[in-house]
N, C-alpha and C. Protein backbone atom coordinates (compact mmCIF):
# COMPACT_ATOMS: atom_id res chain seq x y z
N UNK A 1 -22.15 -68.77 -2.48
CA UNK A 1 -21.78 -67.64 -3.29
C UNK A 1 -20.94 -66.70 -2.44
N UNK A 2 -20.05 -66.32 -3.08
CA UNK A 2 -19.13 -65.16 -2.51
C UNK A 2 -19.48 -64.48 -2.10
N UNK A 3 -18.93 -63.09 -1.13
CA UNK A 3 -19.35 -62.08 -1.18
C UNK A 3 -18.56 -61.39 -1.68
N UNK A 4 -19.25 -59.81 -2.72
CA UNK A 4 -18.28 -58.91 -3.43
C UNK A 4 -17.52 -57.83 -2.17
N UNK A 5 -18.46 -57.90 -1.44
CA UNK A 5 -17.73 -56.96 -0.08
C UNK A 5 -15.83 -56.96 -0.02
N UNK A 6 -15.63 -58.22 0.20
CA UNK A 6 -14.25 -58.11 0.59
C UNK A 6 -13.48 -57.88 -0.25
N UNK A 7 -14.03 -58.16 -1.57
CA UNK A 7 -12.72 -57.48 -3.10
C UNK A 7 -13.43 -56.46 -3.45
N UNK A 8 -13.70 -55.44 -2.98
CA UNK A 8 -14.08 -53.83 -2.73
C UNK A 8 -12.93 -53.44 -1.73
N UNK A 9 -13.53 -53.77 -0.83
CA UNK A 9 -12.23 -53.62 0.81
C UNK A 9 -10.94 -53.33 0.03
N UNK A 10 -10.34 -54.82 -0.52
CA UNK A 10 -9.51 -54.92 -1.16
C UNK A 10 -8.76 -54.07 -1.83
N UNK A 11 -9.34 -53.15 -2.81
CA UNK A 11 -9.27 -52.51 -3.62
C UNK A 11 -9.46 -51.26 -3.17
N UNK A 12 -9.97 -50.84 -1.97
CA UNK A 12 -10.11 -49.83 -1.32
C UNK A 12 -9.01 -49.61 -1.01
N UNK A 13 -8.24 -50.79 -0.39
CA UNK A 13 -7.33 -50.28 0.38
C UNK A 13 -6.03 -50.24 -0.44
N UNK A 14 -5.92 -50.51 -1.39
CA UNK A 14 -5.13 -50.09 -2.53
C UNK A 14 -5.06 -49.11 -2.84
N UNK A 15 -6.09 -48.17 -2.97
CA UNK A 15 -6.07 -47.10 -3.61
C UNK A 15 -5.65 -46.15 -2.71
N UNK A 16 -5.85 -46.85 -1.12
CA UNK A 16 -5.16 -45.47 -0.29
C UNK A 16 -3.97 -45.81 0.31
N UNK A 17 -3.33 -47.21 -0.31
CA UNK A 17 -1.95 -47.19 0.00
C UNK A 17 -1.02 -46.48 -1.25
N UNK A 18 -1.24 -46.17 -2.02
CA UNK A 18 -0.56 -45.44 -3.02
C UNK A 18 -0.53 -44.17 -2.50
N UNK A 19 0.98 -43.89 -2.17
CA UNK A 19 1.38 -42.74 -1.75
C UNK A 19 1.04 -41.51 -3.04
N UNK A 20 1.16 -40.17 -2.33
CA UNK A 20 0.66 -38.71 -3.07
C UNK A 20 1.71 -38.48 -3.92
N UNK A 21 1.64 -38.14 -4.86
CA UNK A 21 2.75 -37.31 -6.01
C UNK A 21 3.28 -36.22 -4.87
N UNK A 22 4.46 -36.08 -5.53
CA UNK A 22 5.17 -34.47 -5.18
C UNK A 22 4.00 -32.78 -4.70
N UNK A 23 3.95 -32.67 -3.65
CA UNK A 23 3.32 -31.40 -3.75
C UNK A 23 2.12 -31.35 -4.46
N UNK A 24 1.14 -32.74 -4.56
CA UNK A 24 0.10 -32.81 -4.83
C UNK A 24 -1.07 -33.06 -3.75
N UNK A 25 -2.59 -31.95 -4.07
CA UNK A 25 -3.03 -32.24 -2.94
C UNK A 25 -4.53 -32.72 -3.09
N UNK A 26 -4.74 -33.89 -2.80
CA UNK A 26 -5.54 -34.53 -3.41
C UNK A 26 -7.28 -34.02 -2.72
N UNK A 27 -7.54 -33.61 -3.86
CA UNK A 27 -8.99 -32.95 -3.64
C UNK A 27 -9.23 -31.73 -4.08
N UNK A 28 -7.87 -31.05 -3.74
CA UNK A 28 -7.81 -29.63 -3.87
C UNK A 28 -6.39 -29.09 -4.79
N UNK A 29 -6.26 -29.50 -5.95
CA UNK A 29 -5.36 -29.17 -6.89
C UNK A 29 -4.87 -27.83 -6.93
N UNK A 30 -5.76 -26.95 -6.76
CA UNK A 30 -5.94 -25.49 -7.58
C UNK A 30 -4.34 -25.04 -5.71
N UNK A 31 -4.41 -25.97 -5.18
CA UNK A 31 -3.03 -25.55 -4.27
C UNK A 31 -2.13 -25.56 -4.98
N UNK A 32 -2.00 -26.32 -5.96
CA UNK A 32 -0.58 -26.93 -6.56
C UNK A 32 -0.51 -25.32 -7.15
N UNK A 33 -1.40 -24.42 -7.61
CA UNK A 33 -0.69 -23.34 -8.73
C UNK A 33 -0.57 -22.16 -8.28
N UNK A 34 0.87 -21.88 -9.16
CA UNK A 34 1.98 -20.75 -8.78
C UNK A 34 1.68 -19.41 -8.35
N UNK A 35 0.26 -19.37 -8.78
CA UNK A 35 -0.59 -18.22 -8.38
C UNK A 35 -0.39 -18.03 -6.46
N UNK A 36 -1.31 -18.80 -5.96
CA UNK A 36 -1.65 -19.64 -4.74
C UNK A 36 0.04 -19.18 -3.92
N UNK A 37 0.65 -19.42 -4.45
CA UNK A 37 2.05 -19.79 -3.88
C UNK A 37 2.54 -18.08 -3.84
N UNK A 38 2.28 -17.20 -4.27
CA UNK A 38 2.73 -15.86 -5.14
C UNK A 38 1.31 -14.93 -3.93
N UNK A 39 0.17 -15.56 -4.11
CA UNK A 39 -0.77 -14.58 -2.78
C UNK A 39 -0.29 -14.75 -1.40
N UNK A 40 0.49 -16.30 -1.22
CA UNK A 40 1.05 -16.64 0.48
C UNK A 40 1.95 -16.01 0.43
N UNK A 41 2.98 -16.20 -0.31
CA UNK A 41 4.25 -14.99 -0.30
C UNK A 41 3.65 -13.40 0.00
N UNK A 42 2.98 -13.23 -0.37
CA UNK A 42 2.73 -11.79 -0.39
C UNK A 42 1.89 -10.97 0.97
N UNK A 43 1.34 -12.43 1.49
CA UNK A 43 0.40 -12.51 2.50
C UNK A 43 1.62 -12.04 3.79
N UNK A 44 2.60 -13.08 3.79
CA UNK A 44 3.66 -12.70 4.58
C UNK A 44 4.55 -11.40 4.63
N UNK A 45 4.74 -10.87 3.11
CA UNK A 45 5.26 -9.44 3.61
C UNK A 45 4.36 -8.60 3.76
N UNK A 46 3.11 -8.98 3.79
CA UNK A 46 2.25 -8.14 4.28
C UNK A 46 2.10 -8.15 5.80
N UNK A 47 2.29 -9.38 6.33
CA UNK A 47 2.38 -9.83 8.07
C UNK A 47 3.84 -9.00 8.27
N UNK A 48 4.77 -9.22 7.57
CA UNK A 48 5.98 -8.77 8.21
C UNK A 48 5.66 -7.23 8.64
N UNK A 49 5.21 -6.58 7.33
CA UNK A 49 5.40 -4.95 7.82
C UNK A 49 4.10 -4.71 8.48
N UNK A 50 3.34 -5.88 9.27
CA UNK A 50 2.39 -5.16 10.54
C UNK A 50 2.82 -5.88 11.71
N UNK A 51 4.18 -6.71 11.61
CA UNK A 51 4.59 -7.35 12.51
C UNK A 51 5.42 -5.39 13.02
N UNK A 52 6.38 -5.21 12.05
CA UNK A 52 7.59 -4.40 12.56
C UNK A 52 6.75 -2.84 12.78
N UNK A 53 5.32 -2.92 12.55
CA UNK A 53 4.66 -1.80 13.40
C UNK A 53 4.36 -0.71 12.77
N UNK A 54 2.70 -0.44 12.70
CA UNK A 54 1.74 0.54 12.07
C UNK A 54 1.03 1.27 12.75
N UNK A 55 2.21 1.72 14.05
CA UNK A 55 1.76 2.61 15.21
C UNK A 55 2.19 3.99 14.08
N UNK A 56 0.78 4.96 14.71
CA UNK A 56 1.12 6.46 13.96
C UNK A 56 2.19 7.19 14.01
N UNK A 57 2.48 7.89 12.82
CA UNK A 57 3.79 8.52 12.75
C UNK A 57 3.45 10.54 12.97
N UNK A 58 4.11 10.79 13.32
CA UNK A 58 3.42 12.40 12.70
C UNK A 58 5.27 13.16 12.54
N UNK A 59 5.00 13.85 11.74
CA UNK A 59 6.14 14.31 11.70
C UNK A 59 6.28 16.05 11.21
N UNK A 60 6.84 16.92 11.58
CA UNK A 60 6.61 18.23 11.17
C UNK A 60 7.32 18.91 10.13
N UNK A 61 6.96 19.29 9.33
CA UNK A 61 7.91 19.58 8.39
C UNK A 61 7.77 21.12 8.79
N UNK A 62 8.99 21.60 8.50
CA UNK A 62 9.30 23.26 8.54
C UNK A 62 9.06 24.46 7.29
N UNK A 63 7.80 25.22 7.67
CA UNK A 63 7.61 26.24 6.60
C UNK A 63 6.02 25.32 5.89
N UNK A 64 5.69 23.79 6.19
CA UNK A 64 4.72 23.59 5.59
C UNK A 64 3.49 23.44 6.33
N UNK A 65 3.85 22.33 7.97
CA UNK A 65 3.05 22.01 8.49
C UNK A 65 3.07 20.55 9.28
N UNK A 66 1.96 20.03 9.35
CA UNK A 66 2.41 18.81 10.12
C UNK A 66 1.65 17.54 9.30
N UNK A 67 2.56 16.43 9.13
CA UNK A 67 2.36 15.38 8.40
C UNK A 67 1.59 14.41 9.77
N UNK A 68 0.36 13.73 9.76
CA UNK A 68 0.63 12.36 10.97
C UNK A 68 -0.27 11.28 9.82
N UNK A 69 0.72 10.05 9.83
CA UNK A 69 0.37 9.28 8.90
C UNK A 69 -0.04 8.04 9.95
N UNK A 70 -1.47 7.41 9.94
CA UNK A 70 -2.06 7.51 11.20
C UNK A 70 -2.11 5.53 11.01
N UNK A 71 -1.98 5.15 9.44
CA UNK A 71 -1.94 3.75 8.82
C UNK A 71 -1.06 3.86 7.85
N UNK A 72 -0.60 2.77 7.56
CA UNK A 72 0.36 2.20 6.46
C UNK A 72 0.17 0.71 6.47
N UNK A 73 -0.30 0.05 5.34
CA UNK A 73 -0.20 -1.05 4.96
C UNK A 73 0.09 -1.93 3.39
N UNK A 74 0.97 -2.84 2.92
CA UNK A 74 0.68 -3.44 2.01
C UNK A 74 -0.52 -3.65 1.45
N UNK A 75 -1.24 -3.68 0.55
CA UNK A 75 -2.45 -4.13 -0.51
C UNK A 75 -2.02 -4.19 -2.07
N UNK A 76 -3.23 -4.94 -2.52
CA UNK A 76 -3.11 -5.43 -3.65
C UNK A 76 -2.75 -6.87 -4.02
N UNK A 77 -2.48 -7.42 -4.95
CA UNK A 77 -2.37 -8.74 -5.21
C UNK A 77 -0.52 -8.71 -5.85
N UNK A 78 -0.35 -10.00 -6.21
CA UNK A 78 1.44 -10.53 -7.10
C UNK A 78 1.26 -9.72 -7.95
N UNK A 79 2.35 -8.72 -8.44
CA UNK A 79 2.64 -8.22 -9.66
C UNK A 79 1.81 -7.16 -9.64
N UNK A 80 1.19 -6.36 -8.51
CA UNK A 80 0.54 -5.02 -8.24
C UNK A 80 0.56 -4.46 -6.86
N UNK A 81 1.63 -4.75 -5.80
CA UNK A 81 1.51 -4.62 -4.91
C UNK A 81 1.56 -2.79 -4.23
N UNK A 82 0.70 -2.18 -3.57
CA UNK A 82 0.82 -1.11 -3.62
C UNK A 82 1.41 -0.55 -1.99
N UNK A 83 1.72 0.53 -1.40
CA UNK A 83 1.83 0.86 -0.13
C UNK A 83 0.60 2.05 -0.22
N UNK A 84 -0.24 1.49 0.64
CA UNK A 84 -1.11 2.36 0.78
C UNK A 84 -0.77 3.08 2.43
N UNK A 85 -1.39 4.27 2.76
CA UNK A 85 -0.92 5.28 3.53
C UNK A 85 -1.75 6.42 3.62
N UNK A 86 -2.20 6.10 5.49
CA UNK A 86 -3.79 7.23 5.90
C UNK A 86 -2.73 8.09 6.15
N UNK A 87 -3.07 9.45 5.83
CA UNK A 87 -2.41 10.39 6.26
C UNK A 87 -3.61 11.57 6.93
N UNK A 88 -3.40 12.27 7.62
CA UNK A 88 -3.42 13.58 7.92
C UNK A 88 -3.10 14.82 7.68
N UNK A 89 -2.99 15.96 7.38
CA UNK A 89 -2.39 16.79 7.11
C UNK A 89 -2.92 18.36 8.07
N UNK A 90 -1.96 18.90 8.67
CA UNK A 90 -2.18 20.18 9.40
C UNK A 90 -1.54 21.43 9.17
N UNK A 91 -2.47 22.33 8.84
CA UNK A 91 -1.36 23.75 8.49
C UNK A 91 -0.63 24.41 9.83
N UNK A 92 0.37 24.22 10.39
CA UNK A 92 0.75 24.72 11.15
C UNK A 92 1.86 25.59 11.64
N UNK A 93 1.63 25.90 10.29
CA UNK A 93 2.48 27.48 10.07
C UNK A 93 1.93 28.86 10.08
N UNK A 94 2.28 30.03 9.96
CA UNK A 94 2.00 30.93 9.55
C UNK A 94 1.47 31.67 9.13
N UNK A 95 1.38 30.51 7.90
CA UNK A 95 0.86 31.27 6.46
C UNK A 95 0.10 30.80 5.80
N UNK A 96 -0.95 31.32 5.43
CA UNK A 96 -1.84 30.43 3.69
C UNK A 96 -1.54 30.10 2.97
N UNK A 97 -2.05 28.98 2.71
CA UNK A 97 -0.96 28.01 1.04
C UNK A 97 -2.36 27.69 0.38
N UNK A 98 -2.46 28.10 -0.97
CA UNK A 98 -3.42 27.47 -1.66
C UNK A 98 -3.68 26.24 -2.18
N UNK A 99 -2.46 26.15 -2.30
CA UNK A 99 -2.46 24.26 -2.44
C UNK A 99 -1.05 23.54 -1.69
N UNK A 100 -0.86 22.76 -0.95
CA UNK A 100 0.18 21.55 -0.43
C UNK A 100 0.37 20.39 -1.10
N UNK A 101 0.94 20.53 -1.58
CA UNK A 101 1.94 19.08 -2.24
C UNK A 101 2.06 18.23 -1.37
N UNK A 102 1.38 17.14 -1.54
CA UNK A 102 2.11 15.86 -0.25
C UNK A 102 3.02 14.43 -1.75
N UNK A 103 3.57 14.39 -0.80
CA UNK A 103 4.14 12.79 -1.63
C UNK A 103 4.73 11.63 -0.98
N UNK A 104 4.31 10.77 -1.31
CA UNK A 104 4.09 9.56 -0.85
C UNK A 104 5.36 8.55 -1.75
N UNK A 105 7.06 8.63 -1.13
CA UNK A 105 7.92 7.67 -1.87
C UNK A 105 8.45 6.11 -1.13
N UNK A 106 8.09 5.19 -2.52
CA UNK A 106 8.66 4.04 -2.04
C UNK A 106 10.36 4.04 -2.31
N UNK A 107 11.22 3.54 -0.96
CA UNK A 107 12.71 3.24 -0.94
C UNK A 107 13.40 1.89 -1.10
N UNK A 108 14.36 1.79 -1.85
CA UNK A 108 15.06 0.67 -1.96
C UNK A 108 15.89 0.44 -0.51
N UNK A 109 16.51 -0.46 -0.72
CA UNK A 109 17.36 -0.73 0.89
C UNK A 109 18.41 0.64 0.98
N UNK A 110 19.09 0.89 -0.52
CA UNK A 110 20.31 1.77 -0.56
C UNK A 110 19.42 3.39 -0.50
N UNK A 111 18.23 3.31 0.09
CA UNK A 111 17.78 5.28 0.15
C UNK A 111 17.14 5.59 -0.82
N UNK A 112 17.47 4.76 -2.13
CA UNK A 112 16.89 5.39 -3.68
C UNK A 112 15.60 5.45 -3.89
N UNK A 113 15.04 6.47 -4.18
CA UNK A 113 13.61 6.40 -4.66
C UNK A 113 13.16 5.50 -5.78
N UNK A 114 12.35 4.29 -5.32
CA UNK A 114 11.56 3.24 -6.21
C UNK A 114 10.97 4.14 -7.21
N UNK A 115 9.52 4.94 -6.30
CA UNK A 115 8.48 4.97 -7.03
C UNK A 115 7.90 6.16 -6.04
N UNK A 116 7.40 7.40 -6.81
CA UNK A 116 6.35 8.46 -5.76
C UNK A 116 5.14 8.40 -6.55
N UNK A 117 4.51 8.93 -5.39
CA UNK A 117 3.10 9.73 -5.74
C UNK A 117 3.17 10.46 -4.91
N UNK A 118 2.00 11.42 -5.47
CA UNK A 118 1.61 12.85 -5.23
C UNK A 118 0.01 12.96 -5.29
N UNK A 119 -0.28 13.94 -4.14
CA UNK A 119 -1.15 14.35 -3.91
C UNK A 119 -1.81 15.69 -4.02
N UNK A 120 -2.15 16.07 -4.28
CA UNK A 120 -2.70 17.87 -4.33
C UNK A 120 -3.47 18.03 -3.23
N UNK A 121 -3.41 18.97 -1.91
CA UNK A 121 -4.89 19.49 -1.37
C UNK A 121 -5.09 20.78 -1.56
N UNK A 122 -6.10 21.09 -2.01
CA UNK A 122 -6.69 22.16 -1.96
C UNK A 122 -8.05 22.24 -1.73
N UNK A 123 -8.36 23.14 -1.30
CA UNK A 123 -10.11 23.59 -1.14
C UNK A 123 -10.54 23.48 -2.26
N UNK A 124 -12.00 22.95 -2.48
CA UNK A 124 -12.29 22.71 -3.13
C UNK A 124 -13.29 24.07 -3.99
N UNK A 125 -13.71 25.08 -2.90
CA UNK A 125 -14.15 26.21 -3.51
C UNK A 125 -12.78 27.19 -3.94
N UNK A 126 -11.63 27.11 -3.75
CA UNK A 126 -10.75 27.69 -4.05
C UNK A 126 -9.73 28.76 -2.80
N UNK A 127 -10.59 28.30 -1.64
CA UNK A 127 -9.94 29.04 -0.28
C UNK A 127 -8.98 28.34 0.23
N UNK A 128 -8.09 29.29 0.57
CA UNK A 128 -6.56 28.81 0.62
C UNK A 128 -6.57 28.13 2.14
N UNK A 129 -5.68 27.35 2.06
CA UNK A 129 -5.68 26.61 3.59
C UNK A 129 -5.02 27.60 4.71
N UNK A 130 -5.79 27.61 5.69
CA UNK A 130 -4.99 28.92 6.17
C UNK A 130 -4.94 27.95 7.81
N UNK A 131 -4.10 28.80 8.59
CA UNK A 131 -2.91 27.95 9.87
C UNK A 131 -4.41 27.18 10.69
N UNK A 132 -4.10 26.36 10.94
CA UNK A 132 -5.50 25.19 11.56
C UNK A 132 -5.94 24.33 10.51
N UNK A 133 -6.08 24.87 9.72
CA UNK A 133 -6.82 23.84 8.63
C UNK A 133 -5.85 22.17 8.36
N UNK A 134 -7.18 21.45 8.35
CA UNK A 134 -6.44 20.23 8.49
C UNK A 134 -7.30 19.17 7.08
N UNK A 135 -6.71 17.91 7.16
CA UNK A 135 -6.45 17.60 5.52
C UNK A 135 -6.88 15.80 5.28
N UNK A 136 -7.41 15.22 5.37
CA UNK A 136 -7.45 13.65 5.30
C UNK A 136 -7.48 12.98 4.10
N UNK A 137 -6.67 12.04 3.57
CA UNK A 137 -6.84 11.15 2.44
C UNK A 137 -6.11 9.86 2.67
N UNK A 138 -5.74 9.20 1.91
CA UNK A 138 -5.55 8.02 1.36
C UNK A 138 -4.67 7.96 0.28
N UNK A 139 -3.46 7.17 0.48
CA UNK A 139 -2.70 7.50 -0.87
C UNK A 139 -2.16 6.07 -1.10
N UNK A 140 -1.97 5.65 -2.47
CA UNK A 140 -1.59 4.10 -2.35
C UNK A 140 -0.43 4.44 -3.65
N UNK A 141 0.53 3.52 -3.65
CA UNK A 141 1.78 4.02 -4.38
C UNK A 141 2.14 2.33 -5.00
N UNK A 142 2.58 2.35 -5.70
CA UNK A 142 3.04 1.10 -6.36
C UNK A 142 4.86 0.70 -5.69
N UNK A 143 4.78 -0.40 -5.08
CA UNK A 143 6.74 -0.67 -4.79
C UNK A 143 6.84 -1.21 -5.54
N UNK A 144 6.93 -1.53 -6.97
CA UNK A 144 7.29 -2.05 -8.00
C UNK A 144 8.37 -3.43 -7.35
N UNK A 145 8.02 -4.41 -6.96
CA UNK A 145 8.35 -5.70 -6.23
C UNK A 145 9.46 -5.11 -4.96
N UNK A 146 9.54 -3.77 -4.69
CA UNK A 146 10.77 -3.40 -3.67
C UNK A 146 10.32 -4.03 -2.57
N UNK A 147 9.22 -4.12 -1.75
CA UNK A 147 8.88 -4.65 -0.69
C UNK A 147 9.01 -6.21 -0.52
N UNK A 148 9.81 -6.91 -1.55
CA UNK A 148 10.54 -8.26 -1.30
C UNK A 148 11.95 -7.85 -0.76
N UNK A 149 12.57 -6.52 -0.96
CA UNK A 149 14.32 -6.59 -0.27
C UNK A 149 14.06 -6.22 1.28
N UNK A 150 14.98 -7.25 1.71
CA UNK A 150 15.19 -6.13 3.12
C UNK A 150 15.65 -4.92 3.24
N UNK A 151 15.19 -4.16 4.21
CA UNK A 151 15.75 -2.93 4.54
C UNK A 151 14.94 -1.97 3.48
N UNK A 152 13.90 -1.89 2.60
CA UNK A 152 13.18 -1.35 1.62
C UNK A 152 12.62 -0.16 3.05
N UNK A 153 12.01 0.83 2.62
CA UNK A 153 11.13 1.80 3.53
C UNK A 153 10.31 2.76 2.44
N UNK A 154 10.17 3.74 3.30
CA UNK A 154 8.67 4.58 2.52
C UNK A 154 9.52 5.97 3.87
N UNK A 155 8.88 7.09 2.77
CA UNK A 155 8.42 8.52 3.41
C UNK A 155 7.88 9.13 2.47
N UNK A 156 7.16 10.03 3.91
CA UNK A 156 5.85 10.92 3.30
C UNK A 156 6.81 12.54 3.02
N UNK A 157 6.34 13.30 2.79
CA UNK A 157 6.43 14.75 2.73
C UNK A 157 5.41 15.43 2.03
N UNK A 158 5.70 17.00 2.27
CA UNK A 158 4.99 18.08 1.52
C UNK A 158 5.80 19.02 1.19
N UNK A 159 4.59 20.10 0.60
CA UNK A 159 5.66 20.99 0.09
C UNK A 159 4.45 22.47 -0.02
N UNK A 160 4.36 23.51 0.45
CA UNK A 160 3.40 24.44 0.06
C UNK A 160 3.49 25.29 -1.07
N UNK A 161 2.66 25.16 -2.07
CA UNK A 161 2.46 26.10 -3.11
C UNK A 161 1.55 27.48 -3.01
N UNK A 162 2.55 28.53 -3.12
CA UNK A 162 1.39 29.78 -3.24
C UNK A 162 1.40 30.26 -4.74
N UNK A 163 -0.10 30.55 -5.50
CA UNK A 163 -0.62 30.84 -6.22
C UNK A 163 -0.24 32.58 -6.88
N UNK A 164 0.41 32.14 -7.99
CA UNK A 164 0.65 33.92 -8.27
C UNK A 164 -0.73 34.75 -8.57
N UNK A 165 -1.06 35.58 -8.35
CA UNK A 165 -2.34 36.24 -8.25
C UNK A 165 -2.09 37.42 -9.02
N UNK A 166 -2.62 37.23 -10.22
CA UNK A 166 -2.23 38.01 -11.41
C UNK A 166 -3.41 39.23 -11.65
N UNK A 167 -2.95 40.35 -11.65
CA UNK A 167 -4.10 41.67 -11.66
C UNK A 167 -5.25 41.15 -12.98
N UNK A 168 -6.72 41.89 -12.79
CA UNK A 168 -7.88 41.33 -13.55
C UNK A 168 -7.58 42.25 -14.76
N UNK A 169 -7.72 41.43 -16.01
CA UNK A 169 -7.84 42.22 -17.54
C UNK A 169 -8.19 42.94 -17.87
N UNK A 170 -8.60 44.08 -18.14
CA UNK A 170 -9.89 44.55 -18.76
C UNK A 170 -10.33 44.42 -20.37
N UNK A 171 -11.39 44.16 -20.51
CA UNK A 171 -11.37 44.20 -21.84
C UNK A 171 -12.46 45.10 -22.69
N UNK A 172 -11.95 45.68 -23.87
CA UNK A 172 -12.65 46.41 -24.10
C UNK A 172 -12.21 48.01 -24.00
N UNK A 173 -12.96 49.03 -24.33
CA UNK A 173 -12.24 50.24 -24.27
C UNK A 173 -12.70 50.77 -22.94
């Protein structure tokens, strides 16, 4: 009597001489989709802009104070990619501002503003920021796919708002 062993073998080895389809990966399909392909892309301009450097920035603006933006990184997923951005903030002027405007814009290669956000700080009991006072958040901004062109960038700024302080009503006789 035969043995079935060797037309198994046989047939074994058939099945792994048949070369792979195109960009097929056998075991693990869910590689083949466009998704997959769209997070590696994204993975990389995320490597690029911590390749070209997320050493702190600080920068002073005149009449408001001092900006130091201490992180900057890509996040988010394909088709939501955001620039997020630690900032700092220092009053180092003068004067009391009740509230500072910060904003956070994404740039095309040609300078143009993509996309801003904005931030408000203020005290939260209503005391005005006065010269020392300093400021921490987190701001994440949408590049609406800009961070695929070369030469794309980002800046921060502010802006100080003072509060008109309007005499109390009286009411009544």
């Amino acid at each position: 009597m035969r043995s079935i062993v060797p037309t198994i073998l046989f047939f074994v080895f058939l099945a792994g001489c048949r070369g792979p389809a195109s960009n097929y990966h056998y075991g693990r399909p869910w590689l083949n989709d466009a998704r997959i392909k769209q997070w590696d892309e994204l993975e990389g301009h995320k490597a690029k802009l911590s390749r070209k450097g997320v050493q702190p920035q600080m920068q002073e603006i005149e009449g408001c104070g001092t900006m130091f933006v201490w992180n900057h990184s890509l996040s988010g997923g394909p088709g939501w990619e955001f620039l997020r951005a630690s900032y700092s903030y220092k009053n180092t002027s003068d004067t009391k501002f009740d509230i500072v405007r910060v904003w956070l814009e994404v740039l095309d290669p040609d300078g143009k503003v993509v996309n801003r956000g904005e931030d408000v700080l203020m005290h939260p009991l209503g005391y005005a920021l006065t010269p020392g006072d300093t400021w921490s958040d987190v701001m994440k901004v949408n590049t609406k796919g800009v961070h695929k062109k070369k030469g794309w960038s980002w800046r921060i700024g502010c802006e100080p708002v003072q509060m008109k302080v309007l005499p109390p009503k009286r009411f009544g006789g």
